[in-house]
N, C-alpha and C. Protein backbone atom coordinates (compact mmCIF):
# COMPACT_ATOMS: atom_id res chain seq x y z
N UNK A 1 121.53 78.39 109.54
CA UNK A 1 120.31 78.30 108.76
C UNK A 1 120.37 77.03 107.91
N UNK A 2 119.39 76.29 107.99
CA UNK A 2 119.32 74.87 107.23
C UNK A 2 119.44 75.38 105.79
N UNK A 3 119.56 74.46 104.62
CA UNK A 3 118.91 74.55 103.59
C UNK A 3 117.67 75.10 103.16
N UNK A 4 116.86 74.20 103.45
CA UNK A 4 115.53 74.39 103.29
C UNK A 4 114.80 75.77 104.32
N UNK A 5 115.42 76.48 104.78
CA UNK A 5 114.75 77.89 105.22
C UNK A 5 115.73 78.73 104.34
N UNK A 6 116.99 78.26 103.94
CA UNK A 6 117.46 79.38 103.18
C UNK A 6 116.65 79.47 101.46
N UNK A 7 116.05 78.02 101.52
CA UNK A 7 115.61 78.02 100.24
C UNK A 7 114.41 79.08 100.38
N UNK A 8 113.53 78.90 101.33
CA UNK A 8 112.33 79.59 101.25
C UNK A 8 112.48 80.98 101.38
N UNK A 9 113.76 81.56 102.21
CA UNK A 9 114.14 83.15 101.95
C UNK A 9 114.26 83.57 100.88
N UNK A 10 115.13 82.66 99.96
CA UNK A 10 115.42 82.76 98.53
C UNK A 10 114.19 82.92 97.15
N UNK A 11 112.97 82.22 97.81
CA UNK A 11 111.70 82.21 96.65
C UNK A 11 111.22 83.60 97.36
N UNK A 12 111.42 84.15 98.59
CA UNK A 12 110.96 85.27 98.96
C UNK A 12 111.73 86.57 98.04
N UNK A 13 112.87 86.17 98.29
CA UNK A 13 113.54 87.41 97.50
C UNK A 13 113.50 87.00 96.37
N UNK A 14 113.69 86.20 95.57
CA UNK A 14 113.39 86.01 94.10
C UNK A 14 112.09 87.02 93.55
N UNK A 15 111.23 86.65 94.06
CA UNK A 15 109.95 87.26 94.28
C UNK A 15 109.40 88.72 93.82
N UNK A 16 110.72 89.02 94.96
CA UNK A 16 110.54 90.39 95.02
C UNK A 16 111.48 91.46 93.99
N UNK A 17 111.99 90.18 93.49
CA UNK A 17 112.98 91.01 92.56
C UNK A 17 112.45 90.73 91.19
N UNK A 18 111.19 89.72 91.12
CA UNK A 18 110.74 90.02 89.92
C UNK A 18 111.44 88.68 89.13
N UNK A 19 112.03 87.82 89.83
CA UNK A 19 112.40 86.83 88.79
C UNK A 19 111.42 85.56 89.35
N UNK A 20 111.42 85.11 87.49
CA UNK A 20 110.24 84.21 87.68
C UNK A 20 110.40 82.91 88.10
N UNK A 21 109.50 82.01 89.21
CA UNK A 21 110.11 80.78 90.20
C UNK A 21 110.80 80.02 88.93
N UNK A 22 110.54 79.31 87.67
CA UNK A 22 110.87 78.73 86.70
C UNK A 22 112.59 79.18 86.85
N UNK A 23 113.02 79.85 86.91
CA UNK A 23 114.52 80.90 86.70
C UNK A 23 115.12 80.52 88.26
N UNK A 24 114.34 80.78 88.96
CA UNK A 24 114.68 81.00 90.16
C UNK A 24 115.34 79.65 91.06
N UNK A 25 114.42 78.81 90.51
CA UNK A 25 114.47 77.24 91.04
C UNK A 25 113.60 76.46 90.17
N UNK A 26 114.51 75.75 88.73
CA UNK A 26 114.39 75.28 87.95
C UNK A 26 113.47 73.75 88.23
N UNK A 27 112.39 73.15 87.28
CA UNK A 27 111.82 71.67 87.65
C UNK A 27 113.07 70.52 88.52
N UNK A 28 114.30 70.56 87.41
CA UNK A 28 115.40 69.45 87.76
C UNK A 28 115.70 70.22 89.41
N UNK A 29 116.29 71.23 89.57
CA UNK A 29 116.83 71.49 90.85
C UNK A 29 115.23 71.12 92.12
N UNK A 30 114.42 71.49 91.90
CA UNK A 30 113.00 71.52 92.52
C UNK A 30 113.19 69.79 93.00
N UNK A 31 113.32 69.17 91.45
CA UNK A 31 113.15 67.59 92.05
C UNK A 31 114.64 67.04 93.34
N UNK A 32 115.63 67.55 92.70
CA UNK A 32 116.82 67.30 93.49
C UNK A 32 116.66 67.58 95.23
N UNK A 33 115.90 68.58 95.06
CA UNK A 33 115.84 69.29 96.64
C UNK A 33 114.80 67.88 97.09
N UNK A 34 114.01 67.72 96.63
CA UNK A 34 112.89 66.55 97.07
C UNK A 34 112.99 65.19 97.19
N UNK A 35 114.26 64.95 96.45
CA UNK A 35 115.04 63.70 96.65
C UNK A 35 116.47 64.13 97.76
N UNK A 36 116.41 64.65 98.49
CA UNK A 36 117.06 65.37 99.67
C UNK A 36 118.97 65.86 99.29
N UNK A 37 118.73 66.52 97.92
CA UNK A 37 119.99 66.79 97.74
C UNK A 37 120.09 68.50 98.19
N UNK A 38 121.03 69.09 98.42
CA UNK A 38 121.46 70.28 98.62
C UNK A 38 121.88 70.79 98.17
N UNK A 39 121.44 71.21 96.70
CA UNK A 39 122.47 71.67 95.60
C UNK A 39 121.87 73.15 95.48
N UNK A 40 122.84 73.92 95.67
CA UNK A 40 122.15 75.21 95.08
C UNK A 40 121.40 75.24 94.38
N UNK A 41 120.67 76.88 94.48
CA UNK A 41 119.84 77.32 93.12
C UNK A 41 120.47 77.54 91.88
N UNK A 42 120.47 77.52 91.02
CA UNK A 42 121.20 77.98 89.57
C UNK A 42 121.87 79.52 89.38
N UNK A 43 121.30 80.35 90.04
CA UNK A 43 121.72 81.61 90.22
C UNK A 43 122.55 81.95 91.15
N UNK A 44 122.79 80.45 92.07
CA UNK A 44 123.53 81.57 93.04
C UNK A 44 125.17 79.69 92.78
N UNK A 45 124.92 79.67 91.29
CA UNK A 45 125.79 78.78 91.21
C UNK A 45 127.01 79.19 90.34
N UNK A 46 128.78 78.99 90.22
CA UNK A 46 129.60 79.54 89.91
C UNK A 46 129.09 79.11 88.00
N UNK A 47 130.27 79.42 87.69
CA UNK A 47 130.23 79.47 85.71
C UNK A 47 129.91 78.10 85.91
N UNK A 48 131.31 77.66 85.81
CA UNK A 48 131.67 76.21 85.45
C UNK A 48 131.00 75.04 85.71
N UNK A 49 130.27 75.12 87.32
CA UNK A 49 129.59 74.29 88.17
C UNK A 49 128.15 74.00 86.72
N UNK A 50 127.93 75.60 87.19
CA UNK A 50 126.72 75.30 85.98
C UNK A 50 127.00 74.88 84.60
N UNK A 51 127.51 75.23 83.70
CA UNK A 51 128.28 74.65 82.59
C UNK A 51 128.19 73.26 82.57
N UNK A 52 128.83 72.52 83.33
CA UNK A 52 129.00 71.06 83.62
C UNK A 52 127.80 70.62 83.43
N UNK A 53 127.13 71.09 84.93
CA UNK A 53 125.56 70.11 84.99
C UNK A 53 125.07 70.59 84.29
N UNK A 54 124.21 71.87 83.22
CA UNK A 54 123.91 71.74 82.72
C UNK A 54 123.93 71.14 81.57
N UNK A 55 125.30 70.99 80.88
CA UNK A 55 125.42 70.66 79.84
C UNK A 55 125.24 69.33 79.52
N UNK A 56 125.97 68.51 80.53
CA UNK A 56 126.01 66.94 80.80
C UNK A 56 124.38 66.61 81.02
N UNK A 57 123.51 67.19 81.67
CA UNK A 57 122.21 66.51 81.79
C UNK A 57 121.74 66.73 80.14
N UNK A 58 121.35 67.84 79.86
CA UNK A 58 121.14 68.58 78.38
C UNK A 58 122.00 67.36 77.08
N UNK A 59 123.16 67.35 77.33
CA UNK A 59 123.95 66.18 76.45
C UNK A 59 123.51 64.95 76.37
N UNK A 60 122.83 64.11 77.09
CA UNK A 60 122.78 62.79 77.75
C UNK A 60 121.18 63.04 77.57
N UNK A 61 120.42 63.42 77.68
CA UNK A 61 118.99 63.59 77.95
C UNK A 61 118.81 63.75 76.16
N UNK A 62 119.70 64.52 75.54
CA UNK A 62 118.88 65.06 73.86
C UNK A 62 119.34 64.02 73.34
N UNK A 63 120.86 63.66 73.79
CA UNK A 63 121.32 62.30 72.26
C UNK A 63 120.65 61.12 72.93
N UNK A 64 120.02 60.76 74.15
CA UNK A 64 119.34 59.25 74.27
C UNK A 64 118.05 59.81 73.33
N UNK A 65 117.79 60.81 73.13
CA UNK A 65 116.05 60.93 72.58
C UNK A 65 116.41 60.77 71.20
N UNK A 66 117.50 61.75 70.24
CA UNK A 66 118.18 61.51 69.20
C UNK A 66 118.25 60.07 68.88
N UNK A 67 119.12 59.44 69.47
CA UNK A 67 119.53 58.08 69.36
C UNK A 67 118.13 57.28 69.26
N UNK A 68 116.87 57.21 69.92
CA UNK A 68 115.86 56.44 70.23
C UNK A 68 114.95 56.99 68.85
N UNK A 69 114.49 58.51 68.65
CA UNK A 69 114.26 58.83 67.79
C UNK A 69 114.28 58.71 66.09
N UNK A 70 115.54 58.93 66.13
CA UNK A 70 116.32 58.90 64.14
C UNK A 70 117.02 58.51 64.52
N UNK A 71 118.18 58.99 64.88
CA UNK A 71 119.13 58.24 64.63
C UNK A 71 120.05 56.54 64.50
N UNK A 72 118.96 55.90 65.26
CA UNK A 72 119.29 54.71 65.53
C UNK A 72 118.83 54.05 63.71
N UNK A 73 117.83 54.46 63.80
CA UNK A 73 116.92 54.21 62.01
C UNK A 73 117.65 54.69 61.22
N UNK A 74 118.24 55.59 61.42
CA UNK A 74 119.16 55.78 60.21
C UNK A 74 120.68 55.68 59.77
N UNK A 75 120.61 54.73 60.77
CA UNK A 75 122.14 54.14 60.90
C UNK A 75 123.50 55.12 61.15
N UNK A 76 123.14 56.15 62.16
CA UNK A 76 124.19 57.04 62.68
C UNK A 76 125.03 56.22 63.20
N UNK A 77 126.31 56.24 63.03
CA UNK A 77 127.10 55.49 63.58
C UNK A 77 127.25 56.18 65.48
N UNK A 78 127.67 55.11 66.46
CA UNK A 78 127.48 55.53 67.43
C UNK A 78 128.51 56.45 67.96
N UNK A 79 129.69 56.71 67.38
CA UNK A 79 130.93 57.59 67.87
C UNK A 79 130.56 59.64 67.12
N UNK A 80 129.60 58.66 65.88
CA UNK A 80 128.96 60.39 65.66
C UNK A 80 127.97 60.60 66.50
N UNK A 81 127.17 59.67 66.54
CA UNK A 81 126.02 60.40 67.70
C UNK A 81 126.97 61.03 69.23
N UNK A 82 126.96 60.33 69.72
CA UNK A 82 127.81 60.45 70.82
C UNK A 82 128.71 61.92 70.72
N UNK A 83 129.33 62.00 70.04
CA UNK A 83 130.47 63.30 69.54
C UNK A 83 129.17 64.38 69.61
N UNK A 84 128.38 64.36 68.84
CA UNK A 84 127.33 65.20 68.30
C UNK A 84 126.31 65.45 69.66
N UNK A 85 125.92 64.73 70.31
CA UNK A 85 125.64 65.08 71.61
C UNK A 85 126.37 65.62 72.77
N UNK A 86 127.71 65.60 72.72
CA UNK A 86 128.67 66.10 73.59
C UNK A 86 129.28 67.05 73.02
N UNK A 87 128.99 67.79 71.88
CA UNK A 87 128.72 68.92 71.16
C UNK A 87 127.66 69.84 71.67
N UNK A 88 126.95 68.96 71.34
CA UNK A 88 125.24 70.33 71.86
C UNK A 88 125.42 70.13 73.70
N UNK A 89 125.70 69.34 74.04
CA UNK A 89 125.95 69.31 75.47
C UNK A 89 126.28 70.33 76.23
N UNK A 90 127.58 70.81 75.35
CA UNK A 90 128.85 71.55 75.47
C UNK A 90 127.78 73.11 75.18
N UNK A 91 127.82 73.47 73.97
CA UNK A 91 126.97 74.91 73.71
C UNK A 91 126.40 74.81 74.86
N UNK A 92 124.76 73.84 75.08
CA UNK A 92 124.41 74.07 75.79
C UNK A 92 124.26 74.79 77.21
N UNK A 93 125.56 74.06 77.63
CA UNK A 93 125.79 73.93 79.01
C UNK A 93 126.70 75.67 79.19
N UNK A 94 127.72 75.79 77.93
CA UNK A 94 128.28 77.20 78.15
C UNK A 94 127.01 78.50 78.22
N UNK A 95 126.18 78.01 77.07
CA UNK A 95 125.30 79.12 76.95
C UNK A 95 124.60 79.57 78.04
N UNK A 96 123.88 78.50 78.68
CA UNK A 96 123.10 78.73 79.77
C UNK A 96 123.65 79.36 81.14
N UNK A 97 124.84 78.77 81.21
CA UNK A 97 125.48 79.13 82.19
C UNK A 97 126.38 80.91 82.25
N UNK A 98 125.93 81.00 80.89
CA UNK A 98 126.70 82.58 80.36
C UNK A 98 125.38 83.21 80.92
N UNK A 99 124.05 83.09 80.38
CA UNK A 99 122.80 83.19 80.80
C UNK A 99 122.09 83.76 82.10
N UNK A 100 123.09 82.95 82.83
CA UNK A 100 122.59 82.58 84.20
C UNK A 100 123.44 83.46 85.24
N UNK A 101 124.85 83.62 84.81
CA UNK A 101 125.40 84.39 85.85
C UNK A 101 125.64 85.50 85.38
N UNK A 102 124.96 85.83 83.88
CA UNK A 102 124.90 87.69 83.54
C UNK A 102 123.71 88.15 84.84
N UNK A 103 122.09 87.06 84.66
CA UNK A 103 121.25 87.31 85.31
C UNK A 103 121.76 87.49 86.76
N UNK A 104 122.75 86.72 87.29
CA UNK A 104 122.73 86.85 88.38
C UNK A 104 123.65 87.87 89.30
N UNK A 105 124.12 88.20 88.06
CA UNK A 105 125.18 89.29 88.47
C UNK A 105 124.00 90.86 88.51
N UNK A 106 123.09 90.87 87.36
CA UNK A 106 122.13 92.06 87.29
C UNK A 106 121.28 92.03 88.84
N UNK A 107 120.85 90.85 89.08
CA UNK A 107 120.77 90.98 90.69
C UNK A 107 121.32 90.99 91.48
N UNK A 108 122.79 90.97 91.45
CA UNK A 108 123.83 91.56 92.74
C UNK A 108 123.80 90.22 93.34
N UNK A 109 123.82 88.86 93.15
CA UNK A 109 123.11 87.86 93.75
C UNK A 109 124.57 86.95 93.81
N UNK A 110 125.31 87.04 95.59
CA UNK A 110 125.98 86.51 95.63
C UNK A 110 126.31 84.61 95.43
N UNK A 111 127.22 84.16 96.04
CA UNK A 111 127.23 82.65 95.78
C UNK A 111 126.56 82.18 96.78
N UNK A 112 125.93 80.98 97.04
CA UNK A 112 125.13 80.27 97.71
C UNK A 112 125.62 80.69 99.32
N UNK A 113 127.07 79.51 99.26
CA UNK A 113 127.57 79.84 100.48
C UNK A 113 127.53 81.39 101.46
N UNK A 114 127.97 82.22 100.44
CA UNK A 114 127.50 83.77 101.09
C UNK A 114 126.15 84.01 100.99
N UNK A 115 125.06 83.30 100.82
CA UNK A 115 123.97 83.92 100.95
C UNK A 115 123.13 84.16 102.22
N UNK A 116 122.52 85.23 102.39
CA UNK A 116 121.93 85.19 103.61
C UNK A 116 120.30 85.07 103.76
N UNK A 117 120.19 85.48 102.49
CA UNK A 117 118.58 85.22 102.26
C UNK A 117 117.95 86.81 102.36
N UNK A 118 118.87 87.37 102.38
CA UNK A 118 118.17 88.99 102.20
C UNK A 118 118.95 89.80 100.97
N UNK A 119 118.32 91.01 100.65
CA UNK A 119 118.40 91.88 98.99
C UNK A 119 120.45 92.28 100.01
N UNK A 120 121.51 91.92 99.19
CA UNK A 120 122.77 92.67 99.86
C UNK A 120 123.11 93.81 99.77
């Protein structure tokens, strides 16, 4: 089974289980698939995997807006910004990912690789 039919089994059963596409297959993962990457869905992704990317995009995405925002005007030095974004990075990325595989565990919702595209 390609990717892209396992993806569309996956918005089927998502569906039906009541979780909403936003959860299911996030904007960033949506664009990734369309720029022809193959990255799992978020739910059917391990702790850590998610942890990482989330946190690192979330880290890098808030302190460039921080930095562009205030902080540059108010003379944050750049080893605090930086620290301070790879701080919230960090929460971030644990929280969501705590988030994500409670949800995905309440759906019985194995790892990508084992998925078959049907309720197990």
């Amino acid at each position: 089974m390609t990717h892209a039919e396992k993806l569309q089994r996956m918005y089927g059963h998502m569906a039906a289980l009541g979780v909403s596409p936003n959860t299911a297959a996030p904007p960033a993962w949506r664009l990734l698939w369309r720029l022809g990457f193959d990255v799992p869905p978020p739910l059917f992704l391990g702790f850590w995997p998610l942890a990482i990317s989330m946190g690192t995009v979330f880290g890098v995405l808030w302190g460039v807006s921080m930095w562009l925002l205030m902080w540059a005007r108010q003379g944050v030095p750049v080893s605090l910004a930086l620290g301070v974004a790879a701080g919230a990075g960090a929460m971030f990325g644990l929280l969501m990912a705590a988030w994500l595989r409670r949800a995905a565990r309440s759906y019985a919702l194995p790892l990508w690789a084992d998925y078959s595209g049907q309720p197990s």
